[in-house]
Protein backbone atom coordinates (compact mmCIF):
# COMPACT_ATOMS: atom_id res chain seq x y z
CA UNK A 1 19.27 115.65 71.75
CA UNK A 2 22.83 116.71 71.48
CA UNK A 3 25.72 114.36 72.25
CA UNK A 4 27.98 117.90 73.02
CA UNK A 5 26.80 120.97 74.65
CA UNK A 6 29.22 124.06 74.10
CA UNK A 7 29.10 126.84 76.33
CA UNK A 8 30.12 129.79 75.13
CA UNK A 9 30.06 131.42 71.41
CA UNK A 10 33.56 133.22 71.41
CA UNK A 11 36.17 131.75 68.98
CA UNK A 12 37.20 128.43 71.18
CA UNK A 13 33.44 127.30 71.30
CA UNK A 14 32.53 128.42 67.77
CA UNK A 15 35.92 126.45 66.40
CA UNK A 16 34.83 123.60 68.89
CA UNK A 17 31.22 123.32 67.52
CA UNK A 18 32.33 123.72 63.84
CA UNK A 19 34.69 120.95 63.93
CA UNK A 20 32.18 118.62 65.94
CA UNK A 21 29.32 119.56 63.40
CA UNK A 22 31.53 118.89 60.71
CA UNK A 23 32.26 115.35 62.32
CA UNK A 24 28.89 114.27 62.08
CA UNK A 25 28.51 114.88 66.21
CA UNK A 26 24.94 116.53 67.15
CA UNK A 27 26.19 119.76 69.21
CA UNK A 28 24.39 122.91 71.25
CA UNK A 29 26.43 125.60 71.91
CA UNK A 30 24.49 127.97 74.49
CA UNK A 31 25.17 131.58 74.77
CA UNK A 32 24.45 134.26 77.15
CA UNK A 33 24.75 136.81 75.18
CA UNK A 34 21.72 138.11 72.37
CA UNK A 35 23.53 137.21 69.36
CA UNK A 36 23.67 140.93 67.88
CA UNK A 37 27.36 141.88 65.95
CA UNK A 38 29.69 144.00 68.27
CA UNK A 39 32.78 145.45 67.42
CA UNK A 40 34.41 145.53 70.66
CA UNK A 41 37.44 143.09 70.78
CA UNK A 42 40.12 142.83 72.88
CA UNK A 43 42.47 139.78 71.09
CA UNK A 44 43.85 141.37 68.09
CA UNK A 45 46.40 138.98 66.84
CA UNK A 46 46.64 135.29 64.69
CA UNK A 47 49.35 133.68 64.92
CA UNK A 48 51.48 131.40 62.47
CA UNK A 49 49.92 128.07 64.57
CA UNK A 50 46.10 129.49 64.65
CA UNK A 51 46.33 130.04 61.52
CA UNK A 52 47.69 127.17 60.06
CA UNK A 53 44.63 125.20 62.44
CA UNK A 54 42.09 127.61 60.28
CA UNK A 55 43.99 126.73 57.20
CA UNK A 56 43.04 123.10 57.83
CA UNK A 57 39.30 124.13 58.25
CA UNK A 58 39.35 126.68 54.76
CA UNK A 59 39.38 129.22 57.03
CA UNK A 60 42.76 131.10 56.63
CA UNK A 61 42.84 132.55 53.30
CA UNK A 62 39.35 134.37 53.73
CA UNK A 63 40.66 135.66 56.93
CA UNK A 64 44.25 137.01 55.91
CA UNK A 65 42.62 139.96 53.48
CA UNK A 66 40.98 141.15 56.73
CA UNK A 67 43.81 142.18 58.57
CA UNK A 68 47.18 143.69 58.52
CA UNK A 69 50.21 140.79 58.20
CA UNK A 70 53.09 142.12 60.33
CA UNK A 71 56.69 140.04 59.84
CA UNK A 72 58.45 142.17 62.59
CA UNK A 73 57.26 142.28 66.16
CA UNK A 74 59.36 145.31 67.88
CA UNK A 75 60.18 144.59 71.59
CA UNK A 76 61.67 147.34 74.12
CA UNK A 77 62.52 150.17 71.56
CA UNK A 78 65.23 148.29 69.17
CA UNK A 79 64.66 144.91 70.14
CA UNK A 80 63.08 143.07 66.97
CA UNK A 81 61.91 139.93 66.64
CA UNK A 82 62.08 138.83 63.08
CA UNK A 83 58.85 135.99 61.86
CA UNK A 84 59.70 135.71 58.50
CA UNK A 85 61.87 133.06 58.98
CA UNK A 86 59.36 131.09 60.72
CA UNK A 87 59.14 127.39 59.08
CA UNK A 88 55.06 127.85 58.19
CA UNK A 89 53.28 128.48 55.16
CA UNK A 90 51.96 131.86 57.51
CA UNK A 91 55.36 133.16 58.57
CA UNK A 92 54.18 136.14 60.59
CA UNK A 93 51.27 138.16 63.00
CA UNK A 94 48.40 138.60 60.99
CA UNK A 95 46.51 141.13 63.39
CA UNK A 96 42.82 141.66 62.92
CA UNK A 97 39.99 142.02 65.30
CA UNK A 98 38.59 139.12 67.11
CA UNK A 99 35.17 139.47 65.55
CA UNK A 100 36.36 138.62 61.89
CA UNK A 101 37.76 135.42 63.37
CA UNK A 102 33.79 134.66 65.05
CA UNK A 103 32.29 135.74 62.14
CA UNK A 104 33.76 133.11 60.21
CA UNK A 105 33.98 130.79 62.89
CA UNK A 106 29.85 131.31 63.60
CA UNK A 107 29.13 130.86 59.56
CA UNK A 108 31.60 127.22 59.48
CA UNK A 109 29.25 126.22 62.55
CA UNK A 110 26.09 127.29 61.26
CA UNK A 111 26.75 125.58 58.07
CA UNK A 112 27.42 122.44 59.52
CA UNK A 113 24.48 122.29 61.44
CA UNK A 114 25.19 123.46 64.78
CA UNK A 115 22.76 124.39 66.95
CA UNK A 116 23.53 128.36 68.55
CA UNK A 117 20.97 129.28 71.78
CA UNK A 118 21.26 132.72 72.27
CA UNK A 119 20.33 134.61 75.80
CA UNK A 120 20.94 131.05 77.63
CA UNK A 121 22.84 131.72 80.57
CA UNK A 122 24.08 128.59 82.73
CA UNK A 123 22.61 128.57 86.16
CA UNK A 124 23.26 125.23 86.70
CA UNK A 125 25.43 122.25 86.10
CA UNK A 126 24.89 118.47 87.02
CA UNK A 127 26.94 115.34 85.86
CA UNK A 128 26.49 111.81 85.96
CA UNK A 129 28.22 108.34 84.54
CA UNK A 130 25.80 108.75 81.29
CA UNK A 131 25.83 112.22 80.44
CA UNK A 132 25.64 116.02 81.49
CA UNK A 133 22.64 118.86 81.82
CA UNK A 134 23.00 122.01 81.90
CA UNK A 135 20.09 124.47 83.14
CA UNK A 136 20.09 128.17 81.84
CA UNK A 137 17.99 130.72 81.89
CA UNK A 138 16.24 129.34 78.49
CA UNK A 139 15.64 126.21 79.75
CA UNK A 140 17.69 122.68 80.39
CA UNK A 141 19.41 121.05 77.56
CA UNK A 142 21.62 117.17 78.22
CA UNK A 143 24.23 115.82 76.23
CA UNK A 144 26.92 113.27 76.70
CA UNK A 145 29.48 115.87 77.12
CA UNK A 146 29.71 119.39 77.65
CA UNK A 147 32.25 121.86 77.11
CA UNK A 148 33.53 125.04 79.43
CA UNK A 149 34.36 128.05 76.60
CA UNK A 150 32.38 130.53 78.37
CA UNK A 151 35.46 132.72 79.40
CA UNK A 152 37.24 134.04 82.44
CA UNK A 153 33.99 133.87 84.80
CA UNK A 154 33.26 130.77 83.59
CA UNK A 155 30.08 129.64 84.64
CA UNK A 156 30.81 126.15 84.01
CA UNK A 157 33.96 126.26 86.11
CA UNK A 158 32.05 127.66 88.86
CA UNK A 159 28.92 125.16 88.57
CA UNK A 160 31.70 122.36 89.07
CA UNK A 161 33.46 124.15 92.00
CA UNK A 162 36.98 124.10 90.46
CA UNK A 163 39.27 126.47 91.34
CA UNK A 164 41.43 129.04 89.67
CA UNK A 165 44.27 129.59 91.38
CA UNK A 166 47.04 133.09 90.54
CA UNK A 167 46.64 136.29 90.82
CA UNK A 168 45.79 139.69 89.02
CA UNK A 169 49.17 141.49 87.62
CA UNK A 170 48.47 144.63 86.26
CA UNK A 171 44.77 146.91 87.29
CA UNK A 172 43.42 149.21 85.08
CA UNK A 173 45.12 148.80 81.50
CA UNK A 174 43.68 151.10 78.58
CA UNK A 175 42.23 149.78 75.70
CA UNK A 176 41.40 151.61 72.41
CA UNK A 177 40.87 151.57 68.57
CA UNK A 178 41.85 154.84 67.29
CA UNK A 179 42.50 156.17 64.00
CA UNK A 180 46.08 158.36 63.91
CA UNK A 181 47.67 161.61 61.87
CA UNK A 182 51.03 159.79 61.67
CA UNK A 183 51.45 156.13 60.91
CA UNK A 184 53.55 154.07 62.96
CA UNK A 185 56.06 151.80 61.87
CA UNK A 186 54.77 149.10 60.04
CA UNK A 187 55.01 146.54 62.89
CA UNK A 188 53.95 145.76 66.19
CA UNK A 189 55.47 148.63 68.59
CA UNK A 190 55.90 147.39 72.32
CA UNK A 191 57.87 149.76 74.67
CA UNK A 192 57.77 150.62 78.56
CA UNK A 193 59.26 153.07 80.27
CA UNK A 194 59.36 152.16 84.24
CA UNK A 195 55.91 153.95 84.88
CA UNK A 196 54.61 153.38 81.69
CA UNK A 197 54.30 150.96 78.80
CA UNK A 198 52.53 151.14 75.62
CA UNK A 199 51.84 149.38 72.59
CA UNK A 200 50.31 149.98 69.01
CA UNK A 201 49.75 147.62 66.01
CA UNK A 202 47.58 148.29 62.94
CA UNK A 203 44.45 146.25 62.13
CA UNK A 204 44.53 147.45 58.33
CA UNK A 205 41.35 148.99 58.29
CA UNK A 206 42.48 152.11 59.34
CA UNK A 207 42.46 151.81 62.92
CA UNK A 208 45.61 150.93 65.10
CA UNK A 209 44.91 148.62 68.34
CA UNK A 210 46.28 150.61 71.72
CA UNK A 211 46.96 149.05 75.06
CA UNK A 212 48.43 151.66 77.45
CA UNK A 213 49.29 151.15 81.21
CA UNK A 214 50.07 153.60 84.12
CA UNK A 215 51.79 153.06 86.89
CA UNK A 216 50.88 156.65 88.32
CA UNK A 217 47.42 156.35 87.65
CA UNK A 218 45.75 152.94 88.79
CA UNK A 219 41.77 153.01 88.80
CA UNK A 220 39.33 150.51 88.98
CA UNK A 221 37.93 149.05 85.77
CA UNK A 222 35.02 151.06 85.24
CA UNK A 223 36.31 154.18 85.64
CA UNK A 224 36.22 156.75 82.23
CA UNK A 225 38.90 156.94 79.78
CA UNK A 226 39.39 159.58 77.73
CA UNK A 227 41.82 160.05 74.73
CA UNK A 228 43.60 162.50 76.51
CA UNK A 229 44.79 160.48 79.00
CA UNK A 230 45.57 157.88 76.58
CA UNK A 231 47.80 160.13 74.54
CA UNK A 232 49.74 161.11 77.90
CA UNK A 233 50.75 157.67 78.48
CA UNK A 234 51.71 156.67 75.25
CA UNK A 235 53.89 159.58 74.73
CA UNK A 236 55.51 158.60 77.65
CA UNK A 237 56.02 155.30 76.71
CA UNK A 238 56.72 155.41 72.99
CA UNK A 239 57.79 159.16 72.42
CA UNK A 240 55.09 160.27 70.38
CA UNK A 241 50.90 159.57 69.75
CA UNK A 242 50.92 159.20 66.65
CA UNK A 243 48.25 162.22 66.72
CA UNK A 244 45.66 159.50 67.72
CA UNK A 245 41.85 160.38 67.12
CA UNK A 246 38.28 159.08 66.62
CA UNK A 247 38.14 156.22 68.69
CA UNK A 248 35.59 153.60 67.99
CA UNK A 249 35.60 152.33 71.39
CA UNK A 250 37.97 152.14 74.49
CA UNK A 251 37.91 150.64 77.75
CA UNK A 252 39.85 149.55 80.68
CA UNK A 253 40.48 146.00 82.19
CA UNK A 254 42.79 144.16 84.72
CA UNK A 255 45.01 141.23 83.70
CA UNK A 256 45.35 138.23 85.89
CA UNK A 257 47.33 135.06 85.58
CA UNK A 258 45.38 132.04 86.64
CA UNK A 259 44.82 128.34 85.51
CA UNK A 260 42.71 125.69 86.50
CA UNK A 261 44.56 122.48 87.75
CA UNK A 262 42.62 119.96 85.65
CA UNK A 263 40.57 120.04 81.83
CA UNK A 264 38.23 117.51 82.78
CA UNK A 265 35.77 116.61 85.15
CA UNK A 266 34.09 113.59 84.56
CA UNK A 267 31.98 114.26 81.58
CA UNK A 268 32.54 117.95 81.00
CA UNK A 269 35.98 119.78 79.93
CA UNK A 270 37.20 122.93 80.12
CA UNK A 271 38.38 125.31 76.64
CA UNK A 272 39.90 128.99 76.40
CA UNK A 273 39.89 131.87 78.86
CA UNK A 274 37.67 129.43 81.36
CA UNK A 275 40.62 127.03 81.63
CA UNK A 276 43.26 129.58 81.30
CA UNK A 277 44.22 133.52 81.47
CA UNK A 278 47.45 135.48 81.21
CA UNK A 279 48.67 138.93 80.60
CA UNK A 280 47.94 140.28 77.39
CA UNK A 281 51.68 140.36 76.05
CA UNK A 282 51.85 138.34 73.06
CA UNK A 283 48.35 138.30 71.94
CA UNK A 284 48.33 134.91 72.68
CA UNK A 285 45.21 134.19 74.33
CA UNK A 286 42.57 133.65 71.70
CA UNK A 287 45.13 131.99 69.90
CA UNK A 288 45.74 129.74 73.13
CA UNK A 289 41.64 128.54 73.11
CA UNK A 290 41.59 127.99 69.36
CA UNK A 291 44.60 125.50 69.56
CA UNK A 292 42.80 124.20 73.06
CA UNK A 293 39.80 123.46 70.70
CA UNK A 294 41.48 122.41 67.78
CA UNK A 295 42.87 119.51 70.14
CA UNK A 296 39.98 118.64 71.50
CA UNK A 297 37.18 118.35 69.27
CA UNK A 298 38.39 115.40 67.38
CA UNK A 299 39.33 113.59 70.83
CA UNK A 300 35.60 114.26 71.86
CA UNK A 301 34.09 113.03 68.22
CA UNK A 302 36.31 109.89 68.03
CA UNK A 303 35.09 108.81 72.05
CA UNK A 304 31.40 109.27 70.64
CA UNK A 305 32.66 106.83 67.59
CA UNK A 306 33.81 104.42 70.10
CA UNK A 307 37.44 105.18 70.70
CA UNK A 308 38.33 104.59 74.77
CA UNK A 309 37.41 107.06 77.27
CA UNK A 310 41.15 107.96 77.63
CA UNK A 311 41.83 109.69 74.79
CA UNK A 312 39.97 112.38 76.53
CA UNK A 313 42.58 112.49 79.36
CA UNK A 314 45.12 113.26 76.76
CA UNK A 315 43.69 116.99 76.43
CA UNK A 316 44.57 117.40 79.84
CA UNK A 317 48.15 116.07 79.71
CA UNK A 318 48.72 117.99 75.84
CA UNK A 319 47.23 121.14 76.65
CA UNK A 320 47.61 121.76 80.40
CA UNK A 321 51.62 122.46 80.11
CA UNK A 322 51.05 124.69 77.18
CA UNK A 323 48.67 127.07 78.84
CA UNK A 324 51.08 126.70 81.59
CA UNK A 325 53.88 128.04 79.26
CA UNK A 326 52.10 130.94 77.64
CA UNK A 327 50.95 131.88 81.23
CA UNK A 328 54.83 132.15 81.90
CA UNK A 329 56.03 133.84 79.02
CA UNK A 330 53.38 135.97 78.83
CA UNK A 331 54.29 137.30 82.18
CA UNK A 332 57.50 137.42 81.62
CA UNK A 333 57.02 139.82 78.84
CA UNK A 334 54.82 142.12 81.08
CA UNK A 335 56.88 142.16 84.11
CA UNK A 336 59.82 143.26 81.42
CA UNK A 337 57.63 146.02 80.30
CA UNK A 338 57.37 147.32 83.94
CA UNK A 339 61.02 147.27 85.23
CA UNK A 340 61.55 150.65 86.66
CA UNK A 341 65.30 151.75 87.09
CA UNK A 342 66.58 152.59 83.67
CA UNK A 343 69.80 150.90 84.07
CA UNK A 344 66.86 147.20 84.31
CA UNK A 345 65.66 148.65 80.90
CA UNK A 346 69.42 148.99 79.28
CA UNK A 347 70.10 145.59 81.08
CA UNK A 348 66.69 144.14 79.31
CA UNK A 349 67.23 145.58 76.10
CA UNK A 350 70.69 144.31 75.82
CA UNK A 351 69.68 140.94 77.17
CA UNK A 352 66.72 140.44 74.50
CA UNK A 353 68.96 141.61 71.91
CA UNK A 354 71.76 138.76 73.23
CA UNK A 355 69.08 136.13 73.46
CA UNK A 356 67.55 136.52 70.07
CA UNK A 357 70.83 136.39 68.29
CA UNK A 358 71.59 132.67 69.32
CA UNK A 359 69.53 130.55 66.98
CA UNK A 360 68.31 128.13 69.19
CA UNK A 361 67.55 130.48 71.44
CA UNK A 362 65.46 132.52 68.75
CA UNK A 363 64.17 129.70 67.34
CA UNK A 364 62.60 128.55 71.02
CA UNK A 365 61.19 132.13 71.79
CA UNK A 366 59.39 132.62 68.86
CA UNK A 367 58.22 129.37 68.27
CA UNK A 368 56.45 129.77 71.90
CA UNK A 369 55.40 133.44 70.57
CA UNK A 370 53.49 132.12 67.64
CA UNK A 371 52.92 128.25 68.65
CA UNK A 372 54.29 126.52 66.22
CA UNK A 373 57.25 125.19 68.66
CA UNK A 374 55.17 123.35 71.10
CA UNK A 375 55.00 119.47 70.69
CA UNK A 376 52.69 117.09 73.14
CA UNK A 377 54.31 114.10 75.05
CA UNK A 378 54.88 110.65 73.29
CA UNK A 379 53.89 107.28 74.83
CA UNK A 380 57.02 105.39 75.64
CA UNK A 381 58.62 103.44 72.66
CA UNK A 382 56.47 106.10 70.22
CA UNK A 383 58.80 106.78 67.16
CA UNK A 384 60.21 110.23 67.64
CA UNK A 385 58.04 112.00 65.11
CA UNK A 386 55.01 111.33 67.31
CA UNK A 387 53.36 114.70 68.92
CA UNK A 388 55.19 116.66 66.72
CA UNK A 389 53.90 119.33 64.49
CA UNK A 390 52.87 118.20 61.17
CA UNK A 391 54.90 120.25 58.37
CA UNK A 392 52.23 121.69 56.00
CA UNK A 393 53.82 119.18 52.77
CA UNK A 394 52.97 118.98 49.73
CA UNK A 395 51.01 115.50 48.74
CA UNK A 396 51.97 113.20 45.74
CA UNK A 397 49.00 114.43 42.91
CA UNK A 398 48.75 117.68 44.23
CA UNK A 399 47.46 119.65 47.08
CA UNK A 400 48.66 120.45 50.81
CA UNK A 401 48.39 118.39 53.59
CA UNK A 402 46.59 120.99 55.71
CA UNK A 403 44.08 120.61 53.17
CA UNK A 404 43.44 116.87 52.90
CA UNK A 405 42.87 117.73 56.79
CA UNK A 406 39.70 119.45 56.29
CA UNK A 407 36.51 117.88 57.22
CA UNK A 408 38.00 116.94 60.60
CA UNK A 409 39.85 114.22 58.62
CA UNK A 410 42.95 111.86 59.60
CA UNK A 411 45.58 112.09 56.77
CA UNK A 412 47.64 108.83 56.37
CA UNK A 413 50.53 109.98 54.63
CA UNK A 414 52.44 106.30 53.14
CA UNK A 415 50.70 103.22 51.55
CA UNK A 416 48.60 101.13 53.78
CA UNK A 417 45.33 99.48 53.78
CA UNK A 418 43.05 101.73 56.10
CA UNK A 419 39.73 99.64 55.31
CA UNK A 420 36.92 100.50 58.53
CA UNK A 421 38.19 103.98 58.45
CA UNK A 422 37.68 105.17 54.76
CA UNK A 423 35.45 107.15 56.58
CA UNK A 424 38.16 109.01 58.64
CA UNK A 425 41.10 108.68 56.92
CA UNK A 426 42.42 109.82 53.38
CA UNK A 427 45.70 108.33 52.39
CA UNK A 428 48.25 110.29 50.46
CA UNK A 429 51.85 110.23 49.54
CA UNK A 430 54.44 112.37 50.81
CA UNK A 431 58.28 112.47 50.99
CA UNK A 432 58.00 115.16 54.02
CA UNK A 433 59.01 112.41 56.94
CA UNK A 434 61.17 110.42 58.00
CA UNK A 435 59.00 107.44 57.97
CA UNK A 436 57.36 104.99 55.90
CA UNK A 437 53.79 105.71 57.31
CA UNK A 438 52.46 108.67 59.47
CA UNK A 439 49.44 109.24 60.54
CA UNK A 440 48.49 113.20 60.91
CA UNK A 441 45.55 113.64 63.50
CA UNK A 442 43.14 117.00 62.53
CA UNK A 443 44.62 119.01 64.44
CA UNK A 444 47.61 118.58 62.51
CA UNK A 445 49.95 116.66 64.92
CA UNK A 446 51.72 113.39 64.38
CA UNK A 447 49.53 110.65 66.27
CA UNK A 448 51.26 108.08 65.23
CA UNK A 449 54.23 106.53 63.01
CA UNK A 450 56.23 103.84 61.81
CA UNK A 451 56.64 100.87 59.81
CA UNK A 452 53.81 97.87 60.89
CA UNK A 453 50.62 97.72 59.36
CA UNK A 454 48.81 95.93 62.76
CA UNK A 455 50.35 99.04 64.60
CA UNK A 456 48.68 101.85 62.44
CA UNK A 457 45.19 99.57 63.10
CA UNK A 458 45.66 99.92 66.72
CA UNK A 459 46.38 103.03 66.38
CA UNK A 460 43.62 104.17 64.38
CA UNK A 461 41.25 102.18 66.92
CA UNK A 462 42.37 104.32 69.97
CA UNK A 463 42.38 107.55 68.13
CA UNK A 464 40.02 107.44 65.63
CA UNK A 465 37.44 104.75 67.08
CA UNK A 466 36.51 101.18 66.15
CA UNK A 467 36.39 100.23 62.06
CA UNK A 468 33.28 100.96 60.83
CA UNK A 469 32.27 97.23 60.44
CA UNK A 470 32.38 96.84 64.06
CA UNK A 471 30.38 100.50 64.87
CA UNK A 472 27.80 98.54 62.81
CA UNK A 473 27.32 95.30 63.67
């Protein structure tokens, strides 16, 4: 029987299963759909913090060749945002279609001996104090703990009667891969016009990613798109079409903002698009459910271990105010790309510009853009470095700290006796912090530091779970 059950087989729940396999946890991940390859992807971009979480999984370099790596992001005609300052060893967009991140994601998990069931749809969800089961349409499977990654119509969220409270922004946004006569700029190209807005980036396989809006022509969802009409608005929006042709697929959707109010119920937790989704504007959201998974998983492995209940309620207090965030900023961008009057366009223009050329101010905006500027809250009297991102350093002997993290691993960086958790925890040296010991969860965040060996114990006891003497007595 498994201990997790994953719905959903997108990026958050493959990443989620992966990392549990990895960790020695027995874990189902059902899926409705047939398991046949599509190419049909709406999230297009990795950012600096994604990929530095797939870097600690051996995940990143394979992945970079398949895209196109874009250092400038260009904003509102000549509003640039410059990432190649960013302090990561991945300092800028690497856009590629979502289905080279699953396919990876899918052959980690497979590999580790997760369990995929495909054509299981959930029609059913029931809870009690010793564990979860979950009916679908290929039978009923139980587990300890189950997992919500099943997307915006979350059937999980629905089976636990949660609600999702916001609203839809824009209706009927065009979506497209297209091959073009004329190459745009080699960056990301945002613009918007007051009834229009447009943007283009290049996946580096020969086909540029489109999302096109109209104000003067709003139709539902299912309604056909053709390339003509997609030229029309982009030329409106961005002054030219780059002569776009041969699409390989397009589409239109409607973006809503909406978040559920809590993670957890009880024994099952909520990942991705089914906890939270936003406007498109940043390319943020897969990148959003990977880092939601990323934090999770080893919470979820170490309460299996033994480590207290709690530690699950931390994914709720982490993550909630950072899907809040990107649902903000998100919109923010959007609702810039719509002002109307073109004396609100000079006035945005000239205040992005403004904005971007105070450090701090930079600094804040695009480490919200690419994630690697969020921290998570700090029990009281926690030295400062704790919930802090963990620098990628280099360790004492050789190597990377992001890759003493694979495995799911806890990476004590100082000189202390760890015996109980040899198991979990690798201990290296490092003159990257400003402390005699840290210990670096797996997902790369400071869980704990200081100077007192009986600290780190407890510390490694409520994060990691008991020593291993006591799991086995």
């Amino acid at each position: 029987m498994a201990e997790v059950i994953v719905v959903g087989a997108g990026p958050t729940g493959l990443l989620l299963a992966g990392d549990l396999a990895e960790s020695g946890v027995a874990v189902t991940v059902l899926e409705r759909r047939d398991g046949k390859v599509s190419n049909l992807s709406r999230a297009f971009g990795v950012h600096a913090r994604t990929l530095e979480e797939l870097d600690a999984r051996g995940l990143a370099d394979p992945l970079i060749p398949m895209g196109a790596v874009l250092s400038k992001v260009r904003l509102f005609e000549r509003v640039e945002v410059d990432l190649a300052g960013l302090a990561s060893r991945f300092p800028y967009l690497l856009i590629t279609p979502q289905y080279n991140v699953e396919h990876l994601l899918l052959e980690r998990a497979l590999k580790a001996g997760a369990e995929i069931v495909y054509d299981a749809e959930v029609t059913g969800l029931t809870q009690d104090g010793t564990g979860v089961t979950v009916t679908t349409t290929a039978g009923e499977h139980h587990a300890a703990y189950a997992v919500g990654a099943d997307g915006y119509h979350s059937a999980v969220r629905q089976a636990l009667g949660l609600p999702f409270p916001g609203k839809s922004v824009l209706k009927s946004i065009m979506l497209a891969d297209v091959k073009v006569a004329e190459q745009p700029a080699e960056m990301l190209t945002v613009n918007g016009v007051g009834d229009a807005f447009a943007f283009v980036a290049p996946f580096g396989d020969g086909y540029y990613r489109v999302f096109a809006w109209d104000r003067r022509h709003v139709v539902p969802d299912d309604a056909p798109l053709g390339m003509d009409e997609l030229r029309e608005v982009t030329r409106r929006a961005l002054g030219t079409d780059f002569g776009m042709h041969d699409p390989r697929w397009m589409s239109r959707f409607h973006s809503d903002e909406r978040q559920v109010p809590d993670y957890r119920t009880g024994r099952v937790l909520l990942a991705g698009d089914a906890a939270h989704v936003h406007s498109p504007a940043g390319g943020q959201g897969m990148n959003t459910g990977l880092q939601d998974a990323a934090n999770l998983s080893w919470k979820l492995a170490a309460v299996l271990r033994g480590a207290p209940d709690a530690l699950l309620d931390t994914y709720q207090t982490e993550r909630h105010p950072v899907g809040r965030s990107v649902v903000r900023s998100s919109g923010a961008l959007i609702r810039a790309a719509m002002i109307e009057s073109a004396a609100g366009r000079a006035l945005r223009g000239f205040a992005a510009r403004q904005a971007l050329s105070v450090p701090k101010i930079r600094e804040k905006i695009t480490g919200q853009l690419t994630g690697i500027g969020y921290t998570y809250p700090a029990p009281d009297g926690a030295h400062e470095l704790v919930g802090t991102r963990a620098a990628d350093v280099p360790l004492a002997g050789g190597g990377r700290l992001y890759e003493a993290l694979r495995g799911g691993r806890f990476v004590l960086l100082g000189d202390a006796d760890v015996t109980g958790w040899d198991d979990r925890v690798r201990v290296a040296a490092s003159a990257g912090f400003a402390a005699p010991l840290v210990l670096v969860r797996p997902d790369g965040y400071v869980g704990w530091a200081g100077t007192d060996p009986a600290g780190l114990r407890r510390a490694l006891a409520e994060l990691a779970g008991p020593p291993a003497q006591a799991l086995h007595r």
